[in-house]
N, C-alpha and C. Protein backbone atom coordinates (compact mmCIF):
# COMPACT_ATOMS: atom_id res chain seq x y z
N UNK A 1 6.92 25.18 32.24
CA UNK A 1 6.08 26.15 32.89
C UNK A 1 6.18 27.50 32.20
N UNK A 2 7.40 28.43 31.60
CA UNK A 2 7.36 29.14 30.54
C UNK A 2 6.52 29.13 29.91
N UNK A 3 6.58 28.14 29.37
CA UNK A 3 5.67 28.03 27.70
C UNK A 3 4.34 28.24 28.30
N UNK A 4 3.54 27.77 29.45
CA UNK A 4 2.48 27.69 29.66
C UNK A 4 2.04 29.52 30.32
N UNK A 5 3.27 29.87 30.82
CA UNK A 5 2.98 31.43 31.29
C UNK A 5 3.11 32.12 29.76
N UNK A 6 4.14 31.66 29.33
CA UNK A 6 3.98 32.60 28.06
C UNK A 6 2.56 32.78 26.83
N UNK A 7 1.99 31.64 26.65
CA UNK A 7 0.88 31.37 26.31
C UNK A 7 -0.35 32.01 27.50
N UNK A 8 -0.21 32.00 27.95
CA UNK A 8 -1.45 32.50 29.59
C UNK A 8 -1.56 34.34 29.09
N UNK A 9 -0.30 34.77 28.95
CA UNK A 9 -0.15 36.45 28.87
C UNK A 9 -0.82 36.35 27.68
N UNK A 10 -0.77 35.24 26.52
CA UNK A 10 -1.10 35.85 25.36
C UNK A 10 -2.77 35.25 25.24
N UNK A 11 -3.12 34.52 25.63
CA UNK A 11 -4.57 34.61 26.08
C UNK A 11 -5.30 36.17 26.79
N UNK A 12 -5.10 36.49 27.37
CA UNK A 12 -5.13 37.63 28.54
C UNK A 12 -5.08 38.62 27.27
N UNK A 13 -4.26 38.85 26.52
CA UNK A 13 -4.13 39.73 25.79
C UNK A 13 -5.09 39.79 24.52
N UNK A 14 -5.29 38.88 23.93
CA UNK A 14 -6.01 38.96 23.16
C UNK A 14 -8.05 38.94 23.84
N UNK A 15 -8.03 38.91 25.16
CA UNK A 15 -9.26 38.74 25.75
C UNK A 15 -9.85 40.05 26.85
N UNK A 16 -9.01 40.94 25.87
CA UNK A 16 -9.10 43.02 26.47
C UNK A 16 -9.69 43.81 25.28
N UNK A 17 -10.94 43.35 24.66
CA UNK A 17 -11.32 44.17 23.36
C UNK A 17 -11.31 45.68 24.02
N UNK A 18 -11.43 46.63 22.98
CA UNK A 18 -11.82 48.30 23.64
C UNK A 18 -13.03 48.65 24.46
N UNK A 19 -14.21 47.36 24.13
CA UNK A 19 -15.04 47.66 23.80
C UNK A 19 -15.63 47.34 25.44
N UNK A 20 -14.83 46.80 26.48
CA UNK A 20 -15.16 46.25 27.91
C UNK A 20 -16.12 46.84 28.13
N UNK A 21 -16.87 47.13 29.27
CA UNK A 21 -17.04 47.79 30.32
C UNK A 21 -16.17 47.56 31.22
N UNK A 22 -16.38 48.96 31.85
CA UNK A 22 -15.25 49.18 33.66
C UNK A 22 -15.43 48.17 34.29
N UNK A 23 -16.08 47.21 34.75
CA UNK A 23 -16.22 46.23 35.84
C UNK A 23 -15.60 44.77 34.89
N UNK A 24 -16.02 44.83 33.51
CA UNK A 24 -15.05 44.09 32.86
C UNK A 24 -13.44 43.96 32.83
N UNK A 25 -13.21 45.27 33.11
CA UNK A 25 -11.39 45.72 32.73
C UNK A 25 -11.00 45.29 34.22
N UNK A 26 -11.56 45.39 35.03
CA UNK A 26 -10.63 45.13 36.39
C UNK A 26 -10.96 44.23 36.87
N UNK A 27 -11.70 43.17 36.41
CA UNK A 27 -11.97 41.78 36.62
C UNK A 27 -11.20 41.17 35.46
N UNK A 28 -10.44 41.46 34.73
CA UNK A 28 -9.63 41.00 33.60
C UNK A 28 -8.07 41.89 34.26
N UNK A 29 -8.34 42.43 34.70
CA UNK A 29 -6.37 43.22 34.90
C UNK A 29 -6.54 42.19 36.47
N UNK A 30 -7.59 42.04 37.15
CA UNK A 30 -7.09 41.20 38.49
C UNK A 30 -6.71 39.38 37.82
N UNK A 31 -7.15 39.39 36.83
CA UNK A 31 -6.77 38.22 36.48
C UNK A 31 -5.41 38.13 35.63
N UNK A 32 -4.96 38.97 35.18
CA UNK A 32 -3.35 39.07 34.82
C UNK A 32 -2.57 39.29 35.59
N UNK A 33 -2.92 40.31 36.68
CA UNK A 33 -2.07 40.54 38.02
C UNK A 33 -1.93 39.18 39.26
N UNK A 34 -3.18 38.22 39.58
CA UNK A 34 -2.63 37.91 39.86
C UNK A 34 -3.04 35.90 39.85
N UNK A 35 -3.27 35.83 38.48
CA UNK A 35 -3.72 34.68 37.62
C UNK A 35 -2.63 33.75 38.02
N UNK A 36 -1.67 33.66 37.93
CA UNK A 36 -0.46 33.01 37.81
C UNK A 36 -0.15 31.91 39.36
N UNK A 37 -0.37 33.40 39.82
CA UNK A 37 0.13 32.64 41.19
C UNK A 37 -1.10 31.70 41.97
N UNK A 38 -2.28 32.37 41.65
CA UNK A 38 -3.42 31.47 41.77
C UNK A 38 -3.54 30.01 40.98
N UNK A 39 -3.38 30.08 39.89
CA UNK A 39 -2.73 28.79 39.48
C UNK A 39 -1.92 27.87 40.41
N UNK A 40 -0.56 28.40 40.29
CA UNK A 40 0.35 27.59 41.12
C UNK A 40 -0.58 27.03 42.81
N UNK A 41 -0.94 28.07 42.99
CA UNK A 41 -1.59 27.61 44.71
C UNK A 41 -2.32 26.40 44.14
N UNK A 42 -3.48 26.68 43.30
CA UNK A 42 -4.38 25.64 42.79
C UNK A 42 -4.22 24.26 42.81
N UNK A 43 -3.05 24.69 41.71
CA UNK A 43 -2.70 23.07 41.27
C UNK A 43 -2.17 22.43 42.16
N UNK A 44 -1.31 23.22 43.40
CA UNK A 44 -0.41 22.48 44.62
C UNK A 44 -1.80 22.06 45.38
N UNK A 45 -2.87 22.40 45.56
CA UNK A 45 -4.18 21.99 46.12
C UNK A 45 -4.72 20.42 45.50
N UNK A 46 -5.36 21.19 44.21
CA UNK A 46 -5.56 20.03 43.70
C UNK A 46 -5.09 18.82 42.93
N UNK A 47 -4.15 19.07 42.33
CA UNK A 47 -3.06 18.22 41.61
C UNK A 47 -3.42 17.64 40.37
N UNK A 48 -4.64 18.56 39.56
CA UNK A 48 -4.96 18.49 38.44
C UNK A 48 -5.16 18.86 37.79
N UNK A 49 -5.01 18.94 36.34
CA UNK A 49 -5.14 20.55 35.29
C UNK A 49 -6.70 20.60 35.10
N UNK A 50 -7.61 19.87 34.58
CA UNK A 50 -9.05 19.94 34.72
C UNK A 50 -9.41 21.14 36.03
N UNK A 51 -9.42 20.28 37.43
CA UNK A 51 -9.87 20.60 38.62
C UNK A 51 -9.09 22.29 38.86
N UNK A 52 -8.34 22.36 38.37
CA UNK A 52 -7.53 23.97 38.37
C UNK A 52 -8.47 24.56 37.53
N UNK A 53 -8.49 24.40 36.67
CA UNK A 53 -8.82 25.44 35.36
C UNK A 53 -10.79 25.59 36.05
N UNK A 54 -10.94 24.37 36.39
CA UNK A 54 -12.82 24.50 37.04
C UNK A 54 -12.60 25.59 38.32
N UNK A 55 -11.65 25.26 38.84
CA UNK A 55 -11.85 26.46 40.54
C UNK A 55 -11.24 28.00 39.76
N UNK A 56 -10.19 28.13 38.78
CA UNK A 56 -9.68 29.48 38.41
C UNK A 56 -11.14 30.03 37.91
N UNK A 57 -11.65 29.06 36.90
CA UNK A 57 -12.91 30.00 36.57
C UNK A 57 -13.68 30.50 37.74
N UNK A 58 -14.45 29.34 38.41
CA UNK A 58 -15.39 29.58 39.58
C UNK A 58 -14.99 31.08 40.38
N UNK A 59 -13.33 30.87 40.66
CA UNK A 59 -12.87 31.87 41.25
C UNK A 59 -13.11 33.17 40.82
N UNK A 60 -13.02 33.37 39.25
CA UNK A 60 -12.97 34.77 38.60
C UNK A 60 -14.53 34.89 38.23
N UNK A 61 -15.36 34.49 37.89
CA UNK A 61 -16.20 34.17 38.38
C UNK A 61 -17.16 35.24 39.80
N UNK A 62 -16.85 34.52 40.23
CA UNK A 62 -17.15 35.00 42.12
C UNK A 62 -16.34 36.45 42.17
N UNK A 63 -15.58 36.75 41.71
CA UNK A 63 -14.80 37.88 41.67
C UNK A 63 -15.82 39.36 40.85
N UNK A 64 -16.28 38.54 39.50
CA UNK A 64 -16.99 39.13 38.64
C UNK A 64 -18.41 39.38 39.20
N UNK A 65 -18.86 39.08 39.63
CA UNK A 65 -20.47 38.78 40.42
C UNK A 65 -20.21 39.46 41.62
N UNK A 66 -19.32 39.61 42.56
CA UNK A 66 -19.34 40.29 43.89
C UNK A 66 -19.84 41.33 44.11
N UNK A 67 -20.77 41.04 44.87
CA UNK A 67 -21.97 42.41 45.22
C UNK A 67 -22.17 43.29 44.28
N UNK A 68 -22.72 42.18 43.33
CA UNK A 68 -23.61 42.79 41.75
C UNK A 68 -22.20 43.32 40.91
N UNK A 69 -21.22 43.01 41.39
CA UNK A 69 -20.51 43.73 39.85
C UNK A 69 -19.53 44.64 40.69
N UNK A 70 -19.43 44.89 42.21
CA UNK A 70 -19.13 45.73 42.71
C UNK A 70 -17.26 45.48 42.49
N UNK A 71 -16.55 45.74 42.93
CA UNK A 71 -14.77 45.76 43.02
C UNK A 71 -15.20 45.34 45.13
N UNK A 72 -14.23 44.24 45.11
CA UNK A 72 -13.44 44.02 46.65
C UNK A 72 -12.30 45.32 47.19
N UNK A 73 -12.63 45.60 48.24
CA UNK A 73 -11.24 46.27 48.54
C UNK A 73 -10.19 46.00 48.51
N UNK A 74 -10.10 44.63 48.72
CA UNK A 74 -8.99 44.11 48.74
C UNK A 74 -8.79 42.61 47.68
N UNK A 75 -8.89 43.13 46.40
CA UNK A 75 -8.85 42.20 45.53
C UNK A 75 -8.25 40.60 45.50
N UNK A 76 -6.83 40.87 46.04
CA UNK A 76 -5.75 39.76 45.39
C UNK A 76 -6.11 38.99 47.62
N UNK A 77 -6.66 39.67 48.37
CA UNK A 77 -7.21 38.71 49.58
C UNK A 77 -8.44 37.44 48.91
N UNK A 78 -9.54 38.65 48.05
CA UNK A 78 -10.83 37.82 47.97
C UNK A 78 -10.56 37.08 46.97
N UNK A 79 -9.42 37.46 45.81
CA UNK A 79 -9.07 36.22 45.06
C UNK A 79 -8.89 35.02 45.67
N UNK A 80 -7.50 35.17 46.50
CA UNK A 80 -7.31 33.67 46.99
C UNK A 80 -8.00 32.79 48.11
N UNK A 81 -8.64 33.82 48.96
CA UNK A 81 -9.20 33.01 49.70
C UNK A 81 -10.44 32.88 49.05
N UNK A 82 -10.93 33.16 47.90
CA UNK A 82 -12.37 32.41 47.08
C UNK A 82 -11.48 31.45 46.49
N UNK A 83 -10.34 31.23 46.04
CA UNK A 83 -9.78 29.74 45.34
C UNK A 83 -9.81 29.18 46.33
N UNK A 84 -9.15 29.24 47.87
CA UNK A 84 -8.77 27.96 48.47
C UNK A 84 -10.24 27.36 48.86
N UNK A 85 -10.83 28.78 48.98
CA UNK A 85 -12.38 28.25 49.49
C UNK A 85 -13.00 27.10 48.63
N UNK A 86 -12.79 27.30 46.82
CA UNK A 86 -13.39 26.71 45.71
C UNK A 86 -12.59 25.18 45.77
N UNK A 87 -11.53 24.99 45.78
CA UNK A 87 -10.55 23.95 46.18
C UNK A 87 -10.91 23.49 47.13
N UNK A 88 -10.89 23.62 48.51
CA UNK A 88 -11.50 22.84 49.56
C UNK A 88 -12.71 22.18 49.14
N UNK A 89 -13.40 23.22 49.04
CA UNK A 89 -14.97 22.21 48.15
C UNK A 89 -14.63 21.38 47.53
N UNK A 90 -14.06 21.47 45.82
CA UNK A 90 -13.61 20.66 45.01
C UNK A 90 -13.19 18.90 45.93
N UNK A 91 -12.43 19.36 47.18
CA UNK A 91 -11.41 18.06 47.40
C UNK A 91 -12.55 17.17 48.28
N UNK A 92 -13.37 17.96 49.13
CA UNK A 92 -14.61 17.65 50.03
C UNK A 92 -15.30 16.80 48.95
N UNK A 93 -15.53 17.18 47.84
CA UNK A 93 -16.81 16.35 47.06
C UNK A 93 -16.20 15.27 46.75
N UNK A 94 -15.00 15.36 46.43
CA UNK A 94 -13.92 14.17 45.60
C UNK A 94 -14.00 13.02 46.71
N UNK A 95 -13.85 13.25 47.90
CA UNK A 95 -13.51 12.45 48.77
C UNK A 95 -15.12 11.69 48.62
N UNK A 96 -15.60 12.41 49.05
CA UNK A 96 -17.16 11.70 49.56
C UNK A 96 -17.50 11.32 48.56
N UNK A 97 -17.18 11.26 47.27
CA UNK A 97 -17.05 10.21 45.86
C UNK A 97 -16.91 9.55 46.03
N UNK A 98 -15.21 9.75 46.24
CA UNK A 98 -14.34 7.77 46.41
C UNK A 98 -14.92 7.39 47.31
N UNK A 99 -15.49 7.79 48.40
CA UNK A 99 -15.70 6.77 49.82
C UNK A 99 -17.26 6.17 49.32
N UNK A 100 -18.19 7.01 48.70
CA UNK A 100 -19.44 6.31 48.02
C UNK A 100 -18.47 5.11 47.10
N UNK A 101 -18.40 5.49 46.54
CA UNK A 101 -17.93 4.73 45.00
C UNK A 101 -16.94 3.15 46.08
N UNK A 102 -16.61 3.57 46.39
CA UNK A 102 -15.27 2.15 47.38
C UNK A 102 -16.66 1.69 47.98
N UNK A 103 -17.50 1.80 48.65
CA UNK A 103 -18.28 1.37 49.51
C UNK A 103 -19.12 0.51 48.67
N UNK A 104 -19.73 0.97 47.45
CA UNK A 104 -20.27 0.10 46.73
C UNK A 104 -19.26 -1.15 46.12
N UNK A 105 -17.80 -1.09 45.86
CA UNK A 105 -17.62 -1.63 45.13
C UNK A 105 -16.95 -2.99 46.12
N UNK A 106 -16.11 -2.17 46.85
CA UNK A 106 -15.90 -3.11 48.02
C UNK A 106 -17.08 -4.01 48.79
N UNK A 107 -18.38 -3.32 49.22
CA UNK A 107 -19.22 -4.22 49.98
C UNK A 107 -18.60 -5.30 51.12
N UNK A 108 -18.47 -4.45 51.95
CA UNK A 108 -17.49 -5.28 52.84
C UNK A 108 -15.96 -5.30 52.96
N UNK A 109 -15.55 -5.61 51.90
CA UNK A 109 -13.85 -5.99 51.63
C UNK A 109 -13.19 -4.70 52.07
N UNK A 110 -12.59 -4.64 53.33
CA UNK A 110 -11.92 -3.22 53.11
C UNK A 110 -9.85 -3.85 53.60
N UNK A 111 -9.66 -4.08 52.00
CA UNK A 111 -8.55 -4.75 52.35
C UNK A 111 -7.74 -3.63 51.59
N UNK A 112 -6.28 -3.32 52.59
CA UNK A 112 -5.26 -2.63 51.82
C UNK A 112 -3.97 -3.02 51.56
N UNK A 113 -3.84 -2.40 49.89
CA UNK A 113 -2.47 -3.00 49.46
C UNK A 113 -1.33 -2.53 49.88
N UNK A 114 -0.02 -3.09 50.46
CA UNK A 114 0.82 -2.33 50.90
C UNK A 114 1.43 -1.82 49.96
N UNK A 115 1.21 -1.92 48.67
CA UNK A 115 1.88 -1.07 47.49
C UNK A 115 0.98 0.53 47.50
N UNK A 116 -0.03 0.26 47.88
CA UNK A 116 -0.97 1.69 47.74
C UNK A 116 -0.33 2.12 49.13
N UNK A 117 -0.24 1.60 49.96
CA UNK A 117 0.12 2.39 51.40
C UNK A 117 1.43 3.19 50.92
N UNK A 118 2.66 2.81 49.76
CA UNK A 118 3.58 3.40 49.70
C UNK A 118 3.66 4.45 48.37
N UNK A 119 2.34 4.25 47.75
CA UNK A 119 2.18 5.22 46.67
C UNK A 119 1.97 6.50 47.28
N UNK A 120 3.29 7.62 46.05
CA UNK A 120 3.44 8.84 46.84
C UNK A 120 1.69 9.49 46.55
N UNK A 121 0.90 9.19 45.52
CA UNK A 121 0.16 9.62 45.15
C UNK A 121 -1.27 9.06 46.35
N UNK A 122 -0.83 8.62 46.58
CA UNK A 122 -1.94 8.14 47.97
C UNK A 122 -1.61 8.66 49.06
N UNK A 123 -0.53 9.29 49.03
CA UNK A 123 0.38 10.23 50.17
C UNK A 123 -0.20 11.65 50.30
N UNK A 124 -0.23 11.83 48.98
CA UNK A 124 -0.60 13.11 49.01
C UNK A 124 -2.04 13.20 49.15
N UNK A 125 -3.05 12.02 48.37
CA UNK A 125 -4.19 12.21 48.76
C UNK A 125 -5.04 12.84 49.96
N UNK A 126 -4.28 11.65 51.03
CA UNK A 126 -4.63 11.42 52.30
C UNK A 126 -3.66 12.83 53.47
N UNK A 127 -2.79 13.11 52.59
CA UNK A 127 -2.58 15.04 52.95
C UNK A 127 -3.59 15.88 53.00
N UNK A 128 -3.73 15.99 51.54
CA UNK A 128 -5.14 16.77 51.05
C UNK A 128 -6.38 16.65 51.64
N UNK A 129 -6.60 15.48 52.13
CA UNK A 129 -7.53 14.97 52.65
C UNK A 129 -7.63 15.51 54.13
N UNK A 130 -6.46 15.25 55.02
CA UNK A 130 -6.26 16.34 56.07
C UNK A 130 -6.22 17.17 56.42
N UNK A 131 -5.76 18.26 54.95
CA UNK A 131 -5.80 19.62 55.32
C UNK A 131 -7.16 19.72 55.39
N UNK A 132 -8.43 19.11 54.71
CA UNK A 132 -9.38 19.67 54.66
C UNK A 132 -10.34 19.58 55.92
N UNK A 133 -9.65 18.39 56.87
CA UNK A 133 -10.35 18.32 57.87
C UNK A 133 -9.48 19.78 59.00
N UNK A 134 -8.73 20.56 58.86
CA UNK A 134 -8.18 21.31 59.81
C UNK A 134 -9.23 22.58 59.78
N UNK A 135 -9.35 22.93 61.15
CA UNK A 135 -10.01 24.07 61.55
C UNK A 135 -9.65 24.86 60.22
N UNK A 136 -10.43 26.06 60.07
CA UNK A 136 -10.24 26.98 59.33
C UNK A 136 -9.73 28.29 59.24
N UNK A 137 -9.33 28.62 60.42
CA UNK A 137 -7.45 29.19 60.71
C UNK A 137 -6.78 28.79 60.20
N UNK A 138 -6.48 27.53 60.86
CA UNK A 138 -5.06 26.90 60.51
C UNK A 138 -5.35 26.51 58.73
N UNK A 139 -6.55 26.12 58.46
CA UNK A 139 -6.39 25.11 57.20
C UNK A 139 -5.44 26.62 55.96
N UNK A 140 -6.60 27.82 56.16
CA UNK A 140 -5.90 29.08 55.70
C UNK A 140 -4.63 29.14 55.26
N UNK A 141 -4.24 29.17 56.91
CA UNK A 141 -2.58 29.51 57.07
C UNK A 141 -1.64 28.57 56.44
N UNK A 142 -2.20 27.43 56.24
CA UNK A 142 -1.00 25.95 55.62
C UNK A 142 -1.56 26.26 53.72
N UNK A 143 -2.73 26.87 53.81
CA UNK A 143 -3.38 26.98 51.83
C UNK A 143 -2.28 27.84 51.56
N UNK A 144 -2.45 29.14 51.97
CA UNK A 144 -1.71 30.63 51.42
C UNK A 144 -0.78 30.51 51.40
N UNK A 145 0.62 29.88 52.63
CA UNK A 145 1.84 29.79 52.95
C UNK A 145 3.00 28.36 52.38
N UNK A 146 1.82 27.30 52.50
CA UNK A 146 2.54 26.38 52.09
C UNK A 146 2.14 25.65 50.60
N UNK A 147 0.88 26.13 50.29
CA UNK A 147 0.49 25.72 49.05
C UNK A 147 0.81 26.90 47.83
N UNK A 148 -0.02 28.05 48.49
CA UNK A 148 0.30 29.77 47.86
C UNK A 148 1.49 29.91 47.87
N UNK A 149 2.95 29.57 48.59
CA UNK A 149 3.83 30.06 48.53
C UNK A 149 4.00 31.35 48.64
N UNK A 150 2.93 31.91 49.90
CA UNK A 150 3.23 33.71 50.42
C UNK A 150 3.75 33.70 51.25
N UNK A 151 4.72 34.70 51.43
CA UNK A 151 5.34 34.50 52.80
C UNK A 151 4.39 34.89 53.85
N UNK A 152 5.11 34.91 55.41
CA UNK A 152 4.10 35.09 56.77
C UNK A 152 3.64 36.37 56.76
N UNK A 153 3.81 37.50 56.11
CA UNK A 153 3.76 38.71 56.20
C UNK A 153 2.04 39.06 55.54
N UNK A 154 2.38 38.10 54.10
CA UNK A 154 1.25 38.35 53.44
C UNK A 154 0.12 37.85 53.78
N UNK A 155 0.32 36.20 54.18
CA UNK A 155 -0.88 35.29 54.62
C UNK A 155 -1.32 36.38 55.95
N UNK A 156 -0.36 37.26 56.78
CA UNK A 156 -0.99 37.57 57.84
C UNK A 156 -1.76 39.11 57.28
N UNK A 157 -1.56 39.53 56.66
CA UNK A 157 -2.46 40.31 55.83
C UNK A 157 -4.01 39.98 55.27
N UNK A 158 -3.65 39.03 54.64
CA UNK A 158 -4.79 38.36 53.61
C UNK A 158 -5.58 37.95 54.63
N UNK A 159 -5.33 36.77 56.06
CA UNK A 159 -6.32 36.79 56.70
C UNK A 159 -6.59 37.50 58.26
N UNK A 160 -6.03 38.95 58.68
CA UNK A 160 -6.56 39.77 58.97
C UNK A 160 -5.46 39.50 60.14
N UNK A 161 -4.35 38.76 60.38
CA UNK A 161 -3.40 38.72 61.50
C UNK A 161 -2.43 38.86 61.56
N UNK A 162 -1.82 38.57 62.73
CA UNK A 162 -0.34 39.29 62.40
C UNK A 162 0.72 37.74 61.77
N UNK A 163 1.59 38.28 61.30
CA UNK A 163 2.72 37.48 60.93
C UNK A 163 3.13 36.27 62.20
N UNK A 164 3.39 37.10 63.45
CA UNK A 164 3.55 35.80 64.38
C UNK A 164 2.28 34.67 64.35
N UNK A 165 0.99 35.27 64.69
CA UNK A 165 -0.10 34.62 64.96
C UNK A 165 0.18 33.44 63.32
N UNK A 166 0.27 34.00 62.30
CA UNK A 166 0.40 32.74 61.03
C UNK A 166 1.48 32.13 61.41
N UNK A 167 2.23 32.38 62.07
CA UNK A 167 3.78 31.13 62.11
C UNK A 167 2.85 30.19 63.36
N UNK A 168 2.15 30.70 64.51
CA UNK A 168 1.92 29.95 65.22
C UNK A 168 1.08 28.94 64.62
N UNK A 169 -0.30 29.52 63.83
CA UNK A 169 -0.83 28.83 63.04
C UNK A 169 -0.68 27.07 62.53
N UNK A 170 0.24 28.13 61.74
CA UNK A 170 0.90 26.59 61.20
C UNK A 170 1.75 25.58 61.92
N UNK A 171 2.29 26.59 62.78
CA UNK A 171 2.99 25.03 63.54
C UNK A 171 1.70 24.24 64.03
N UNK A 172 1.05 25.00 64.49
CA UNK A 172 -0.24 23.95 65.21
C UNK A 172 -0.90 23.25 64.10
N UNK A 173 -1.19 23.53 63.01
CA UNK A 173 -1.58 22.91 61.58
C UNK A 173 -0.68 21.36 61.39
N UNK A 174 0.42 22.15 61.19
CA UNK A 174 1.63 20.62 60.98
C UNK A 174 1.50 19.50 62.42
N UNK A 175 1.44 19.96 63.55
CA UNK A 175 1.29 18.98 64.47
C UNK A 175 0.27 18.14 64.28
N UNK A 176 -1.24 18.73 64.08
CA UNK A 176 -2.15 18.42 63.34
C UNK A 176 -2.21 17.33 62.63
N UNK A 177 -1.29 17.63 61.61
CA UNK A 177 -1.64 16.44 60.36
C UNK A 177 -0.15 15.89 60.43
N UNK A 178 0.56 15.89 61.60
CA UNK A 178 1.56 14.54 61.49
C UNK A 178 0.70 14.15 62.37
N UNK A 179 0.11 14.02 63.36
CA UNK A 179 -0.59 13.37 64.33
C UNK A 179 -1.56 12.33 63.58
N UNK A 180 -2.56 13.11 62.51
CA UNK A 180 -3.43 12.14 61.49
C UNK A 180 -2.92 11.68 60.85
N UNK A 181 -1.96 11.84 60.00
CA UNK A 181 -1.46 11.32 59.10
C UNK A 181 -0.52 9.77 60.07
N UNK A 182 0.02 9.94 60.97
CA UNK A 182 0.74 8.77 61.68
C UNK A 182 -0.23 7.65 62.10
N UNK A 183 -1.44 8.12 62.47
CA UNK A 183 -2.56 7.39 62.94
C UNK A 183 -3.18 6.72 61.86
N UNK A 184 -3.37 7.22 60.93
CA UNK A 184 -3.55 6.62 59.76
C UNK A 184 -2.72 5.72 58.91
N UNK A 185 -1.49 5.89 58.99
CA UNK A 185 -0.55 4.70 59.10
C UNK A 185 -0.19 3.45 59.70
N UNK A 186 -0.86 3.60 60.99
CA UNK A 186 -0.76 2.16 61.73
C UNK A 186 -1.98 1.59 61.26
């Protein structure tokens, strides 16, 4: 992960000619400030380097375009909640893929392997897959805190509440998706 931050700064660096414009330079310093950690959230979202690198753009992107070119007040909020926003999408389309794509191929057969029931990677799918069905409070509060790795202070910043209200959040989030996730197991 070094090597990949260390290489990231030196991208960034060589992609600041003199020659910007102002709405260029701080859509390029919000992406060094806070590129990194948007990553990490990303990839704990989606769990793929392709599907990261498609939502970081989209994200900076949407950042660059905001009300014609304008600056957010609150930059490093509309960053991440335009990634988790771009990620949720991303996982929404993926799903309604596989379930087209299985439906054709299966035609009927909906038989499961108990080796896939214990693949961690089908584990996590069908996580991902849950968070996306959670209200959009809670889904927030489990993106920023447990995927973002912000503490309660910040997520309750970023989406406009207090620190208790995000701890409650999420407990109600996690009840949530052990409840689906168990049901989906039997």
């Amino acid at each position: 992960m070094s090597g990949k931050a260390y290489s990231y700064e030196l991208i960034l660096d060589f992609a600041i000619p003199e020659s910007l414009s102002g709405t260029q330079r701080w859509v390029l310093s919000a992406m060094r400030r806070h590129g990194l950690g948007l990553v990490t959230m990303l990839w704990r979202i989606l769990g793929n380097e392709q599907d990261v690198c498609d939502a970081y753009q989209e994200t900076f992107l949407k950042l660059a375009h905001y009300q014609g070119g304008q600056r957010p007040e609150h930059i490093k909020a509309y960053v991440f909640r335009s990634a988790s926003n771009v990620a949720i999408s991303m996982l929404r389309r993926k799903i309604i893929e596989r379930k087209n794509l299985s439906e054709i191929s299966n035609a009927g057969n909906e038989i499961k392997s108990p080796a896939n029931e214990l693949d961690s990677k089908s584990l996590q799918q069908r996580l991902r897959s849950d968070i996306t069905r959670l209200p959009e409070h809670l889904r927030n509060v489990v993106i920023l805190h447990d995927l973002g790795d912000l503490p309660y202070c910040q997520v309750g910043k970023v989406l406009g509440i207090t620190e208790a209200t995000a701890r409650v959040y999420r407990c109600k989030a996690i009840q949530l998706l052990s409840v689906w996730m168990s049901k989906e197991e039997q």
